[in-house]
C-alpha atoms as a PDB file:
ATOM      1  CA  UNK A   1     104.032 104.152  96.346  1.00  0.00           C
ATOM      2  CA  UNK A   2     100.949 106.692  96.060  1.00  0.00           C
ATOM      3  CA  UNK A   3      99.044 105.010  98.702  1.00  0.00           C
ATOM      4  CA  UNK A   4     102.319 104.421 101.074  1.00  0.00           C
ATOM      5  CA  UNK A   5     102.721 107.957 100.806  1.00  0.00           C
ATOM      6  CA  UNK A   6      98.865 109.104 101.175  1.00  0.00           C
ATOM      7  CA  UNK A   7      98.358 106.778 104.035  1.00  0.00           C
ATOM      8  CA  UNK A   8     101.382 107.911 106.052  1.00  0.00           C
ATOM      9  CA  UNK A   9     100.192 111.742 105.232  1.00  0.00           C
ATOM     10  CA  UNK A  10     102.338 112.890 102.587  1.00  0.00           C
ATOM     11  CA  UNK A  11     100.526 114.471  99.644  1.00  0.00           C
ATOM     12  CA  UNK A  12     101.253 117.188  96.494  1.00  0.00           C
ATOM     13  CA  UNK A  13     100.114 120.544  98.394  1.00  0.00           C
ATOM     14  CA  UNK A  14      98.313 121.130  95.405  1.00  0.00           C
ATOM     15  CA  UNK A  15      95.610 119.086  95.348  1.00  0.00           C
ATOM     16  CA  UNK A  16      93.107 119.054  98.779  1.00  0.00           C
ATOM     17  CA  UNK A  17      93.479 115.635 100.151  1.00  0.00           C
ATOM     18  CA  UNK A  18      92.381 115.618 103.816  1.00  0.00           C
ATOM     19  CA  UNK A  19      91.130 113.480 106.285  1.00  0.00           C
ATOM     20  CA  UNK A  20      87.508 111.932 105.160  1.00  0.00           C
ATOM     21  CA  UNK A  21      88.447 112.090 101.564  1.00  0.00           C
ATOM     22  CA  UNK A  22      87.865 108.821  99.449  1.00  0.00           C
ATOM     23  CA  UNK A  23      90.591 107.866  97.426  1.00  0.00           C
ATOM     24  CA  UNK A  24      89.484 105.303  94.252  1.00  0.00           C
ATOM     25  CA  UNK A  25      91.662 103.113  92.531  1.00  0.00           C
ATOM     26  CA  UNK A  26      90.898 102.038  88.759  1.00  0.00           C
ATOM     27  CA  UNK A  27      87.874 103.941  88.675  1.00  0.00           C
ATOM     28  CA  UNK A  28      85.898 102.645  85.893  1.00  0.00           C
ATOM     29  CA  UNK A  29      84.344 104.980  83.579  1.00  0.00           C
ATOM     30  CA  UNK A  30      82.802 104.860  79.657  1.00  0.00           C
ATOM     31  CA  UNK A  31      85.622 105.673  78.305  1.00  0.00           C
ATOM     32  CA  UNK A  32      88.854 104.369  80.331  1.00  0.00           C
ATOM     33  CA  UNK A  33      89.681 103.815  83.739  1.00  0.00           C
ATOM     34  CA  UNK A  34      90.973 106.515  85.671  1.00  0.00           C
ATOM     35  CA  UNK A  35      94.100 105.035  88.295  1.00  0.00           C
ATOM     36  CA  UNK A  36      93.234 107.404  91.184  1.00  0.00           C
ATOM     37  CA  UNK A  37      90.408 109.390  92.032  1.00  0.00           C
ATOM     38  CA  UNK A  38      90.096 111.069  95.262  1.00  0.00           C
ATOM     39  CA  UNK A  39      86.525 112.721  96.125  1.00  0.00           C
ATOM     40  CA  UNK A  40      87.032 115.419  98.773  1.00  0.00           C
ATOM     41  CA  UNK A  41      84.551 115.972 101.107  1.00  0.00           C
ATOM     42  CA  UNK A  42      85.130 119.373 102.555  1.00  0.00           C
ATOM     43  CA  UNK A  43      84.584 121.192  99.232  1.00  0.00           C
ATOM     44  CA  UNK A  44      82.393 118.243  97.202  1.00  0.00           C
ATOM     45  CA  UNK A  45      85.323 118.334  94.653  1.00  0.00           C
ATOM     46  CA  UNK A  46      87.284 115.181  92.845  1.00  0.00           C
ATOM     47  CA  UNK A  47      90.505 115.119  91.829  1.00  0.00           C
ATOM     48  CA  UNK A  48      91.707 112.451  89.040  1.00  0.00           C
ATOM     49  CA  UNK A  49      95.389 111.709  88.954  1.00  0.00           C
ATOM     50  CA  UNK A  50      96.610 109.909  86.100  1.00  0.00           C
ATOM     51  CA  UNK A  51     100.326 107.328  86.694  1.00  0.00           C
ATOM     52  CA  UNK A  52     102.668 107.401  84.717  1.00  0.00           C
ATOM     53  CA  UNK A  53     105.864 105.370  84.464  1.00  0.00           C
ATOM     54  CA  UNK A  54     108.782 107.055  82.947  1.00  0.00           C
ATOM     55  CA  UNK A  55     110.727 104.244  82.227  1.00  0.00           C
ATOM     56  CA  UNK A  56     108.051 103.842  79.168  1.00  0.00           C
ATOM     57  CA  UNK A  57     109.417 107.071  77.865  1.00  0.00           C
ATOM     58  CA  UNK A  58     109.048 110.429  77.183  1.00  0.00           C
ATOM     59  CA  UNK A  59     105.776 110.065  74.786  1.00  0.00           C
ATOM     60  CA  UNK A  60     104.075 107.397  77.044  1.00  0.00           C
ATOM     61  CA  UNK A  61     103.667 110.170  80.541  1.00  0.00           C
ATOM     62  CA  UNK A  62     102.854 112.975  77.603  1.00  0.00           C
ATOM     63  CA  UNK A  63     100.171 110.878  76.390  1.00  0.00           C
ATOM     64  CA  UNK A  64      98.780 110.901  80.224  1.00  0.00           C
ATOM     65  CA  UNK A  65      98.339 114.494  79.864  1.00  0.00           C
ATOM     66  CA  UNK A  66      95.783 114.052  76.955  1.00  0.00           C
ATOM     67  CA  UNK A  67      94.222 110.858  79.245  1.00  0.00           C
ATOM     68  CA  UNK A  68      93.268 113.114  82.401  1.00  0.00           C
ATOM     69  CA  UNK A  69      91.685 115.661  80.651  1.00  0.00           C
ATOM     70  CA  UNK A  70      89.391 112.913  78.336  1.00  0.00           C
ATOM     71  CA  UNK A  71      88.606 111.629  82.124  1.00  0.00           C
ATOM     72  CA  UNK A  72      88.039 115.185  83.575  1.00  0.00           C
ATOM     73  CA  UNK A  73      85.512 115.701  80.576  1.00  0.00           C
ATOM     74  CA  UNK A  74      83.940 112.092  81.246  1.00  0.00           C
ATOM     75  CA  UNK A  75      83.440 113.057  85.280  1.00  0.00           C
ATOM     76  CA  UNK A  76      81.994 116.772  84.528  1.00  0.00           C
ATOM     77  CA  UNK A  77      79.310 115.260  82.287  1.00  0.00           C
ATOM     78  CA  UNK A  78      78.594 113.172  85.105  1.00  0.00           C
ATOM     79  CA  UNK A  79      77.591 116.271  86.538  1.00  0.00           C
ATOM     80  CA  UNK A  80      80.661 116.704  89.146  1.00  0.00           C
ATOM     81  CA  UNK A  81      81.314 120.704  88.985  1.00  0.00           C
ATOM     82  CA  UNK A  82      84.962 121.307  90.035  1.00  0.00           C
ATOM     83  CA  UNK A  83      87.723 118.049  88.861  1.00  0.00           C
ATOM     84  CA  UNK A  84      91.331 118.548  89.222  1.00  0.00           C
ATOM     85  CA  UNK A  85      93.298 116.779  86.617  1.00  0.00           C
ATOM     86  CA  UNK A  86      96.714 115.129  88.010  1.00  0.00           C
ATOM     87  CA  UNK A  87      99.704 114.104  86.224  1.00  0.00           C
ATOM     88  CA  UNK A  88     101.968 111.740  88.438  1.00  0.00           C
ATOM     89  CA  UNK A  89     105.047 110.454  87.236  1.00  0.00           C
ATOM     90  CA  UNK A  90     108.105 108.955  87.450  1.00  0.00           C
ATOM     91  CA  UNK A  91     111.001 110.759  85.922  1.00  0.00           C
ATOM     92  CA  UNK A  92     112.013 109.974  82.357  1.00  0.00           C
ATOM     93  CA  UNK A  93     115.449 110.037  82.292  1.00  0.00           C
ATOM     94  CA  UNK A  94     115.971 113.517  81.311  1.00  0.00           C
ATOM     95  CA  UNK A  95     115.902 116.424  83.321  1.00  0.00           C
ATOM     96  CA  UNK A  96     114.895 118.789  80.418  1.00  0.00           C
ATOM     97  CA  UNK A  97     112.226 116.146  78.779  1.00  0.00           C
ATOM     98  CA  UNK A  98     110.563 116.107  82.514  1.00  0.00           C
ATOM     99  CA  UNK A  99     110.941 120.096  82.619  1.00  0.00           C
ATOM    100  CA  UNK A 100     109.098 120.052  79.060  1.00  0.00           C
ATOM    101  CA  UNK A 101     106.163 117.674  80.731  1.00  0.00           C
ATOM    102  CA  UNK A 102     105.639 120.106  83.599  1.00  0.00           C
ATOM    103  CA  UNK A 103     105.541 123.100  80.922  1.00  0.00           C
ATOM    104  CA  UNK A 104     102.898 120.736  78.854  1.00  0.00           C
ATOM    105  CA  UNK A 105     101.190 120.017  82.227  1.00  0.00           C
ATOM    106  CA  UNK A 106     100.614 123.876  83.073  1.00  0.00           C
ATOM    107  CA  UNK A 107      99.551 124.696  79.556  1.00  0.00           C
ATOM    108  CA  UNK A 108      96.706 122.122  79.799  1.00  0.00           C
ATOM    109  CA  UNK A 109      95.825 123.217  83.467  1.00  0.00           C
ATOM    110  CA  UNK A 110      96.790 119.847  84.837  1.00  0.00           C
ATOM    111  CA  UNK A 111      98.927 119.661  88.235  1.00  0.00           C
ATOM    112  CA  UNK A 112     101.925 118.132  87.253  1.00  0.00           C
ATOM    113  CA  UNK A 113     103.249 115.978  89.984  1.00  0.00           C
ATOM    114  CA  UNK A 114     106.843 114.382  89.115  1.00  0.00           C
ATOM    115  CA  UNK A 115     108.479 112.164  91.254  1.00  0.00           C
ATOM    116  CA  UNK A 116     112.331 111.263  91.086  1.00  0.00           C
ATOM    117  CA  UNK A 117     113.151 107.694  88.505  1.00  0.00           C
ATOM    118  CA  UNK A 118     111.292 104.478  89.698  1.00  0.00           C
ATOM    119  CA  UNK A 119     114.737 103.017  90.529  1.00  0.00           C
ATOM    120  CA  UNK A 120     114.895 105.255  93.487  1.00  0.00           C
ATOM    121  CA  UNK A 121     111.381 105.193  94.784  1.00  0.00           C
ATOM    122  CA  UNK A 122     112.007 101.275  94.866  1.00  0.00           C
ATOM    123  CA  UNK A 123     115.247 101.973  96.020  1.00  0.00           C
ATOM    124  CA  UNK A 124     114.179 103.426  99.656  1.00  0.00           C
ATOM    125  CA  UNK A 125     111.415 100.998  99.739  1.00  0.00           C
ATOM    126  CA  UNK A 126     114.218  98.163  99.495  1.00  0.00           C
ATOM    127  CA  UNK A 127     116.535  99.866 102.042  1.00  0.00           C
ATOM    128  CA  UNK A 128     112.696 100.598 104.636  1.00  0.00           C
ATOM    129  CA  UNK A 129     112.651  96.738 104.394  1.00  0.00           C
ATOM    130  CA  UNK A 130     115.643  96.312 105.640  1.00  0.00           C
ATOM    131  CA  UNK A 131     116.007  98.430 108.590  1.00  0.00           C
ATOM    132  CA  UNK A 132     113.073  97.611 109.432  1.00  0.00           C
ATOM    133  CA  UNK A 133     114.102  93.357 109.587  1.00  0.00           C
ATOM    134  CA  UNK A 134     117.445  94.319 111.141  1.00  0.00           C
ATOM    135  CA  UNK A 135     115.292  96.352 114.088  1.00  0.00           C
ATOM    136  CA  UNK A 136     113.446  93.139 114.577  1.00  0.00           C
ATOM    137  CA  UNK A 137     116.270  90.814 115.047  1.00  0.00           C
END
């Protein structure tokens, strides 16, 4: 879904993804693998989002938050200055346990970037698929 949405344009506002950016997936490093991690060009800065799926539950995408900052600390020692640390996830189940994740996000200066349950992102990927056979036949 995150590279659907980058490659048609759509992106959180938040973080600087542009044209010319190089976006990584399952970036090794000592200590992990980060899922995405976009260099941008224009300002020489990298920005590490960390997935999570909600339907794993509350503690799984909290234990994300912990992830992206080991990451961030991995990539600064590598000698990159400025690394925004992402938090992208599907919704939990609970509107209050994903308003507590956001709240955890900001605290540990991570961009928290929720998207609605899985079950609706696959959803409208389903129903794409179809309209787009039916405009073919």
């Amino acid at each position: 879904m995150f590279r659907d949405s980058t490659a048609c344009g759509q992106f959180d506002n938040r973080v600087p993804h542009q044209a010319g950016d190089t976006v990584v997936y399952d970036f090794s490093l000592p200590y992990g693998s980060a899922d995405i991690v976009i260099n941008h060009k224009a300002d020489q800065s990298t920005s590490l989002v960390n997935v999570r799926d909600g339907t794993k539950g509350y503690a799984h995408v909290v234990a994300g938050i912990g992830q992206v900052c080991l990451y961030a600390g991995q990539f600064k020692l590598l000698g990159k200055r400025t690394v925004h640390k992402c938090l992208l996830w599907t919704s939990v189940g609970e509107v209050m346990q994903d308003a507590y994740i956001e709240a955890a996000c900001e605290e540990a200066g991570v961009i928290a970037m929720p998207w609605a349950a899985l079950d609706y992102h696959l959803a409208l990927e389903a129903a794409a698929c179809c309209f787009t056979r039916a405009r073919r036949h």
